[in-house]
PDB file of N, CA and C in Angstrom:
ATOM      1  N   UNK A   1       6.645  29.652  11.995  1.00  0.00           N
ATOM      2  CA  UNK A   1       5.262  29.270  12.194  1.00  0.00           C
ATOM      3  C   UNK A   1       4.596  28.857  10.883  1.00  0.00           C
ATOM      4  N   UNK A   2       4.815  29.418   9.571  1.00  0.00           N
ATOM      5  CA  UNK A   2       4.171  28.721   8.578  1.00  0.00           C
ATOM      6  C   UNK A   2       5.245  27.700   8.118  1.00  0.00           C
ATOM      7  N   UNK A   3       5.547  27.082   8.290  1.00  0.00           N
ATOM      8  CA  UNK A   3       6.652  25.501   7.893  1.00  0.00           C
ATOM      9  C   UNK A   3       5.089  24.375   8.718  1.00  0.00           C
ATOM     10  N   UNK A   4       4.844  24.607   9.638  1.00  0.00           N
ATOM     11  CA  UNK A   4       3.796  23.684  10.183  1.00  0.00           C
ATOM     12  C   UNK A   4       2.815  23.042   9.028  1.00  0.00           C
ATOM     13  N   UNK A   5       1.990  24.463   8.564  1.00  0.00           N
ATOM     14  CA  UNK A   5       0.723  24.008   7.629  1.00  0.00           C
ATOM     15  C   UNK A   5       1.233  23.331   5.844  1.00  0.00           C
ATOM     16  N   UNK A   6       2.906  23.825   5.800  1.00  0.00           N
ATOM     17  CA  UNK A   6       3.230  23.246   4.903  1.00  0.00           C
ATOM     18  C   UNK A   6       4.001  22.339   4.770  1.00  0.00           C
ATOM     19  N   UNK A   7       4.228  21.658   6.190  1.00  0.00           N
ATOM     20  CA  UNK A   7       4.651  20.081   6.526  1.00  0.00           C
ATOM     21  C   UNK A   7       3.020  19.723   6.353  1.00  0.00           C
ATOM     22  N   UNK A   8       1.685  19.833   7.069  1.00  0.00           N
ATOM     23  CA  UNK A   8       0.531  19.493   7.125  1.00  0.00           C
ATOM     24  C   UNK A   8       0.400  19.330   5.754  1.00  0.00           C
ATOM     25  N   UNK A   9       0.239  20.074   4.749  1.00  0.00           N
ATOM     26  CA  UNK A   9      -0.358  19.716   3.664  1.00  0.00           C
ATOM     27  C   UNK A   9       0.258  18.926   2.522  1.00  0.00           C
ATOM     28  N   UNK A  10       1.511  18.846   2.576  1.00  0.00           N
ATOM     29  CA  UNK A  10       2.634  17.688   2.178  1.00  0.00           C
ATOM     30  C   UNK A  10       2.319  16.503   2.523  1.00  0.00           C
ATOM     31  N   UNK A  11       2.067  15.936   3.876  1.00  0.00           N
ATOM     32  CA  UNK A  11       1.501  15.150   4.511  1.00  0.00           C
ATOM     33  C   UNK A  11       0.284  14.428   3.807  1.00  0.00           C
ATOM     34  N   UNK A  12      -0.450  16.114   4.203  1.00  0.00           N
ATOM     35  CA  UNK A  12      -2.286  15.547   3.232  1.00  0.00           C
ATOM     36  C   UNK A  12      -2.164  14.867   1.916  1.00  0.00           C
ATOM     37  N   UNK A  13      -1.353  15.439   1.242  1.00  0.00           N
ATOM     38  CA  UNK A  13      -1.068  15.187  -0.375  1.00  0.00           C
ATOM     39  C   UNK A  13      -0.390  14.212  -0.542  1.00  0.00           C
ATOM     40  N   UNK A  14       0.962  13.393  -0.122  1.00  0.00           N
ATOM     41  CA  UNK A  14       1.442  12.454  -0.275  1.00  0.00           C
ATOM     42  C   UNK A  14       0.524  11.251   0.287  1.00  0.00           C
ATOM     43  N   UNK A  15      -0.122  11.369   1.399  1.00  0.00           N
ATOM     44  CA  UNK A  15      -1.435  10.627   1.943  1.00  0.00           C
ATOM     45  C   UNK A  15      -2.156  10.092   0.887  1.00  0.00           C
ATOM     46  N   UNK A  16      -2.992  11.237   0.271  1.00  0.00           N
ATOM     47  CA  UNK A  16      -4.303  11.385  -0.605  1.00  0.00           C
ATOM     48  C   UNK A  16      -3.451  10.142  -1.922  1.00  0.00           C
ATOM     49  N   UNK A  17      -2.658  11.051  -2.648  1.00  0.00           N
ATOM     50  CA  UNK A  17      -1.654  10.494  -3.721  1.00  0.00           C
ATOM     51  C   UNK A  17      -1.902   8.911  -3.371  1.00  0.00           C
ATOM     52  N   UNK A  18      -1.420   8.098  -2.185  1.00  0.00           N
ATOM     53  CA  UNK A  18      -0.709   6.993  -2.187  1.00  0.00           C
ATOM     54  C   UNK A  18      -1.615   5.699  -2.255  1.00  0.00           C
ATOM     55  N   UNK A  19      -3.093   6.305  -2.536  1.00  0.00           N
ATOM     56  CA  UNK A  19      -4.512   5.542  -2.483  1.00  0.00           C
ATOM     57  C   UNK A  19      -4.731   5.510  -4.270  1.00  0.00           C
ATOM     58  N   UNK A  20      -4.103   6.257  -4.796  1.00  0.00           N
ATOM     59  CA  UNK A  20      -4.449   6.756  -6.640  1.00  0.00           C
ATOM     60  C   UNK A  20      -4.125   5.800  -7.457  1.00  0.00           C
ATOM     61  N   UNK A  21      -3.403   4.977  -7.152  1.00  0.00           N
ATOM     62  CA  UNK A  21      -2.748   3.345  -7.752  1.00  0.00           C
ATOM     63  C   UNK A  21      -3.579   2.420  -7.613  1.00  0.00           C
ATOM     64  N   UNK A  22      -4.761   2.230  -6.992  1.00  0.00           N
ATOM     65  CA  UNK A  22      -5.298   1.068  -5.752  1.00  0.00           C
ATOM     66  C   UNK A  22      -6.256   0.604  -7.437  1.00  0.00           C
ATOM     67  N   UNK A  23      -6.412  -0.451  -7.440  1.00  0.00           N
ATOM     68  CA  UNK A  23      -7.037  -1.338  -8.161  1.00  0.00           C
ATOM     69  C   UNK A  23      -6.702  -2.409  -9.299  1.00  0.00           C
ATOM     70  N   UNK A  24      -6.985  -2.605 -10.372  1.00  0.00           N
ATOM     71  CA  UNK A  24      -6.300  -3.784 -11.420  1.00  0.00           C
ATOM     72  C   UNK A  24      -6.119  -3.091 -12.454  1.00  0.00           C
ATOM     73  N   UNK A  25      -5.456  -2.413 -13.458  1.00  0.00           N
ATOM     74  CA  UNK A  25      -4.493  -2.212 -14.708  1.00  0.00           C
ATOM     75  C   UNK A  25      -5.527  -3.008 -15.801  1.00  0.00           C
ATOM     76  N   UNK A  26      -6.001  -2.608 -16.727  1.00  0.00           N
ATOM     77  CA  UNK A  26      -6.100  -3.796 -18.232  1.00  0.00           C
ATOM     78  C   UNK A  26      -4.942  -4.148 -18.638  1.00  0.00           C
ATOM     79  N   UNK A  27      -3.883  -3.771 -18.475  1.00  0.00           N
ATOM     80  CA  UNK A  27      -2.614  -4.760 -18.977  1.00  0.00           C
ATOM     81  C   UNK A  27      -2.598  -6.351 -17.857  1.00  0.00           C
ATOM     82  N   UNK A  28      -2.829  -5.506 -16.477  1.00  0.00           N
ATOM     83  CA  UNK A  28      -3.005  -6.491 -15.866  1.00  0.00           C
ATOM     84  C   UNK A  28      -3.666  -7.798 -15.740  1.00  0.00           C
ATOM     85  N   UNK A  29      -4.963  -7.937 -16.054  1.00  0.00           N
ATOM     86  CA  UNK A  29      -5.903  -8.677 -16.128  1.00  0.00           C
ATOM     87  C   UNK A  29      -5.492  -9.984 -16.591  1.00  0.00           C
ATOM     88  N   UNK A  30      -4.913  -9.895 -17.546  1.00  0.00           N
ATOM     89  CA  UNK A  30      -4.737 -11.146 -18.165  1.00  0.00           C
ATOM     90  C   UNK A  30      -3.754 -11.952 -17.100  1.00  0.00           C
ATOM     91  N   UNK A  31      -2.665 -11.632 -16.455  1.00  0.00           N
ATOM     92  CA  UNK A  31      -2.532 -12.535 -15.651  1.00  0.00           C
ATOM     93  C   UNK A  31      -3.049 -12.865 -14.308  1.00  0.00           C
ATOM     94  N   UNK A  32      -3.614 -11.936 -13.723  1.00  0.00           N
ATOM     95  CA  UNK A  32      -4.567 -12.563 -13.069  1.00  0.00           C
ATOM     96  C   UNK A  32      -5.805 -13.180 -13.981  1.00  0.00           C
ATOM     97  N   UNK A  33      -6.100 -13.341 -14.618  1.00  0.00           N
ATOM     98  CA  UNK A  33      -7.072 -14.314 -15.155  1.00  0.00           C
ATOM     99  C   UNK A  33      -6.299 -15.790 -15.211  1.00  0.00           C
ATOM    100  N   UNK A  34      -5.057 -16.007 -14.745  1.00  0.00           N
ATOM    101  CA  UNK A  34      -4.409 -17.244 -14.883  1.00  0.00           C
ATOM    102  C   UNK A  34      -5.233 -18.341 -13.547  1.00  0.00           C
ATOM    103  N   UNK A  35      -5.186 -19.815 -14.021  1.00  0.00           N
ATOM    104  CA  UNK A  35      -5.483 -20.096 -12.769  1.00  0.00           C
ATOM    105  C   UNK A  35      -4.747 -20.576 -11.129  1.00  0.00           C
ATOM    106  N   UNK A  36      -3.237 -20.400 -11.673  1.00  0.00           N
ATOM    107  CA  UNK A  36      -2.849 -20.071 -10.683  1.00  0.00           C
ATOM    108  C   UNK A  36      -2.604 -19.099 -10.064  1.00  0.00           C
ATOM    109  N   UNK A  37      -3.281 -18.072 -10.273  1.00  0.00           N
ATOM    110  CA  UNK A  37      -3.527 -17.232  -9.599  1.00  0.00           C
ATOM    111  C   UNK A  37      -4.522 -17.071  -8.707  1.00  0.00           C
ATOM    112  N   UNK A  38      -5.685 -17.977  -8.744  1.00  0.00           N
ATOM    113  CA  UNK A  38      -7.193 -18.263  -8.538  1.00  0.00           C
ATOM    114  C   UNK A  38      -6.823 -18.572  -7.302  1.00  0.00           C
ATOM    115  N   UNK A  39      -8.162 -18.192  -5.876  1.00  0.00           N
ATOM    116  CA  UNK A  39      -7.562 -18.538  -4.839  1.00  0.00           C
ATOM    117  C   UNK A  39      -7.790 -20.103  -4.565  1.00  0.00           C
ATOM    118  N   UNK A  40      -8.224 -20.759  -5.494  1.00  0.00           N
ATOM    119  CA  UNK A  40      -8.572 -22.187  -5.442  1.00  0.00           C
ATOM    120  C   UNK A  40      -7.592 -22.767  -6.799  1.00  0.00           C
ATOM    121  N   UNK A  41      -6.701 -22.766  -6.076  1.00  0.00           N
ATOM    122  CA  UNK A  41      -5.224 -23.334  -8.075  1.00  0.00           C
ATOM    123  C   UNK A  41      -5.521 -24.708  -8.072  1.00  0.00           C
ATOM    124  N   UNK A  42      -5.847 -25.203  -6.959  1.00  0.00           N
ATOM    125  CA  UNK A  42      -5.940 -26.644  -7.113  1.00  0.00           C
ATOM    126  C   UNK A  42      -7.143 -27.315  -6.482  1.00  0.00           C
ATOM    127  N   UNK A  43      -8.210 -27.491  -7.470  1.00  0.00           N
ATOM    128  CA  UNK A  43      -9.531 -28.265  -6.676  1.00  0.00           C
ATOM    129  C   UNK A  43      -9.398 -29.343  -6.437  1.00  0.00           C
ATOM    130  N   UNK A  44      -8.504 -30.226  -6.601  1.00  0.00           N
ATOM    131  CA  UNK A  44      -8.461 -31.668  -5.617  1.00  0.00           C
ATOM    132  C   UNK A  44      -7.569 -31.514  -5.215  1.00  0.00           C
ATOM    133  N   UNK A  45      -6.630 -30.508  -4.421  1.00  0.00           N
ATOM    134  CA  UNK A  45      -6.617 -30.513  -2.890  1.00  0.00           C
ATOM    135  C   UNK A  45      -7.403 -30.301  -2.392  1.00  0.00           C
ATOM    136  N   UNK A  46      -8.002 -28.631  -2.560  1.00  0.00           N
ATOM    137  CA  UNK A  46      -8.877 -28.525  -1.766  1.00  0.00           C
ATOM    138  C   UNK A  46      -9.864 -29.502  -1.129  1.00  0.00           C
ATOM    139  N   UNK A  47     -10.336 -30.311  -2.216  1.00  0.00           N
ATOM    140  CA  UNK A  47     -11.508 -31.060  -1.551  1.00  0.00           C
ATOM    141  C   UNK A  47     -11.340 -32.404  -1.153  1.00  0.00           C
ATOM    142  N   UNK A  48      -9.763 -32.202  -0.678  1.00  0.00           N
ATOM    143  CA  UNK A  48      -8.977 -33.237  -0.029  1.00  0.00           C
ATOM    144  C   UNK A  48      -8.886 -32.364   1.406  1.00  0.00           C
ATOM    145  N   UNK A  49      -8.401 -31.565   1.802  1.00  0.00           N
ATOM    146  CA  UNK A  49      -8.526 -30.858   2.788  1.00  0.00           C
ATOM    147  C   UNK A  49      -9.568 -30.332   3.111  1.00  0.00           C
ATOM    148  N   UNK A  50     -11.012 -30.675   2.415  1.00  0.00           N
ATOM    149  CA  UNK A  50     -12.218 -29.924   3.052  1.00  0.00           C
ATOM    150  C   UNK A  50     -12.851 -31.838   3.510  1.00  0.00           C
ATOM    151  N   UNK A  51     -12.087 -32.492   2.513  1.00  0.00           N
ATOM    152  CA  UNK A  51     -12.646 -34.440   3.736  1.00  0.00           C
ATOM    153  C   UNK A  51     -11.560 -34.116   4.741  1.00  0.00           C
ATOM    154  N   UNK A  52     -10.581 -33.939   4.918  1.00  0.00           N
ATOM    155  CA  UNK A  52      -9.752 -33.989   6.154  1.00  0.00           C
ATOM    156  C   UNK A  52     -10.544 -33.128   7.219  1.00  0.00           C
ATOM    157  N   UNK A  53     -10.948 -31.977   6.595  1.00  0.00           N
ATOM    158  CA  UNK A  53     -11.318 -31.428   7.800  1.00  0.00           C
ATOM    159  C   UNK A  53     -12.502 -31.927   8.482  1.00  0.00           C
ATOM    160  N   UNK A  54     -13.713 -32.085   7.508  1.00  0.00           N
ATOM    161  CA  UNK A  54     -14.478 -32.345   8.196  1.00  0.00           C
ATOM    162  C   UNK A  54     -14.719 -34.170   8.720  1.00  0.00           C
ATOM    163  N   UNK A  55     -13.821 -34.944   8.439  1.00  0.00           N
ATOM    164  CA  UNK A  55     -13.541 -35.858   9.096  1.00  0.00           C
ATOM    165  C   UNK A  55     -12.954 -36.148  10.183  1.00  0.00           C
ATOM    166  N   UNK A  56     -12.169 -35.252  10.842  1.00  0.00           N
ATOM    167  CA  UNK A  56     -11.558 -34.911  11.958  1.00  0.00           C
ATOM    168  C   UNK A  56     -12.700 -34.958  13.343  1.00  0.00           C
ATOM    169  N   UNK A  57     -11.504 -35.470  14.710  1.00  0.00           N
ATOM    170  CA  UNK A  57     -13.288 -34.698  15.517  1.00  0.00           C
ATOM    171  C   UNK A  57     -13.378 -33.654  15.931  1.00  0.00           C
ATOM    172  N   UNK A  58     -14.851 -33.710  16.623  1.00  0.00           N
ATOM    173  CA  UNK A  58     -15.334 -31.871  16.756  1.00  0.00           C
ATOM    174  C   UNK A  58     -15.026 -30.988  15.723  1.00  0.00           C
ATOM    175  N   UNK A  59     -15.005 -31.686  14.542  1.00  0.00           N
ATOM    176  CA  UNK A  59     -15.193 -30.560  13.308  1.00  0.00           C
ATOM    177  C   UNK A  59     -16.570 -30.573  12.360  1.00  0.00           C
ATOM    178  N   UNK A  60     -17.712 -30.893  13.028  1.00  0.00           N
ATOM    179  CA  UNK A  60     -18.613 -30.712  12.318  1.00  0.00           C
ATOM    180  C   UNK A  60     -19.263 -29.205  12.638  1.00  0.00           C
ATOM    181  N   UNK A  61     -19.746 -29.186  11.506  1.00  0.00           N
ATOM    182  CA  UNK A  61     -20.173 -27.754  11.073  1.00  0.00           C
ATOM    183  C   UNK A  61     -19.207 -26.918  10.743  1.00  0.00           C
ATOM    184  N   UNK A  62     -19.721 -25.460  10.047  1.00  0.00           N
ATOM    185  CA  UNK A  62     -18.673 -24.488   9.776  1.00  0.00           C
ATOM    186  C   UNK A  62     -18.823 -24.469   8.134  1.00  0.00           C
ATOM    187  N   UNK A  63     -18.674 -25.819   7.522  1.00  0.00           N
ATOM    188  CA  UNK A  63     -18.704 -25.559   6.083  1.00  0.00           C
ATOM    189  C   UNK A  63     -19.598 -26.799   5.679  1.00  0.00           C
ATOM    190  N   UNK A  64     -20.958 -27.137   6.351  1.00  0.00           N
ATOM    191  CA  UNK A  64     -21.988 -27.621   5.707  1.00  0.00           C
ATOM    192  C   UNK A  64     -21.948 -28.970   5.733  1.00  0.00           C
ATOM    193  N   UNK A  65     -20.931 -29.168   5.652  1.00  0.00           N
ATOM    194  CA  UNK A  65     -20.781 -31.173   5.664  1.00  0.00           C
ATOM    195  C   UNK A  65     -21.130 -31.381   7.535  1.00  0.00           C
ATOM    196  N   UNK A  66     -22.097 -32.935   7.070  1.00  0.00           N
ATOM    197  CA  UNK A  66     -22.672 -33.261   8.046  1.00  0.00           C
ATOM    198  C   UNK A  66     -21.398 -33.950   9.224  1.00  0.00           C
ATOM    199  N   UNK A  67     -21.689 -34.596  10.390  1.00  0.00           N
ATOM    200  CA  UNK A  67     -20.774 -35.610  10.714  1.00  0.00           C
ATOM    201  C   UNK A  67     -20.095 -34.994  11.732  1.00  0.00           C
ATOM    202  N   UNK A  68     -18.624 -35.665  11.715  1.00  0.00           N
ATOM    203  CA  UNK A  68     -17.767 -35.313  12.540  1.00  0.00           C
ATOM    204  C   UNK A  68     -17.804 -36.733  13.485  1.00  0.00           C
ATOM    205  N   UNK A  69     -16.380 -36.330  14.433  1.00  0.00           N
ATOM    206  CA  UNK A  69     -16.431 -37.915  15.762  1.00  0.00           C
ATOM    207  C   UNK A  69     -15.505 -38.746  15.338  1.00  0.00           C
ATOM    208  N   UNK A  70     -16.052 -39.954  14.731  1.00  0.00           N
ATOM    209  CA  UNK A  70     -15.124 -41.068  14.489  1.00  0.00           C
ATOM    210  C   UNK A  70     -15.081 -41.447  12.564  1.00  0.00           C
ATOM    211  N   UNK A  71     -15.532 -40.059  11.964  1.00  0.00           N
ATOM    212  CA  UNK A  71     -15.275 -39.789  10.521  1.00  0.00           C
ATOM    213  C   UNK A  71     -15.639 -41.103   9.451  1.00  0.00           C
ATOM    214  N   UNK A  72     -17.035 -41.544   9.857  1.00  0.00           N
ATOM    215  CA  UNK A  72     -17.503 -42.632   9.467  1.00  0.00           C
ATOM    216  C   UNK A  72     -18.192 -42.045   8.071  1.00  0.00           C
ATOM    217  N   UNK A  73     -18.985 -40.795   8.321  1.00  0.00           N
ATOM    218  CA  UNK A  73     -19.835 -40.857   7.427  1.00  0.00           C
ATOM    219  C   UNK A  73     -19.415 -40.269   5.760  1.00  0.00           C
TER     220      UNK A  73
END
């Protein structure tokens, strides 16, 4: 009968523990400061795929650009 509360609290503790890592390192930083790391590595795609999209039809609205239909404007 006590093996239970000390499977339970093994449990609790390896639990608690496995959250104690969670965030960014200062060694780290510097490569995430790279820009391919950035969730935008490449701004002219992106804003090649943000005219595709909203040139498409029934894609107006969502991200501000006017339009949509027959991708005139």
């Amino acid at each position: 009968m006590k093996v239970k509360p000390l499977i339970f609290i093994f449990v609790l503790i390896s639990t608690l523990s496995g959250c104690s890592s969670l965030g960014v390192q200062p060694w780290e930083r510097g490569t995430l400061a790279k820009q391919e790391m950035s969730l935008n590595a490449s701004p002219l795609d992106s804003s090649l795929d943000d005219h595709i999209y909203f040139s498409k039809e029934a894609s107006s609205g969502g991200k501000g650009f006017a339009g949509g239909g027959c991708g005139c404007n």
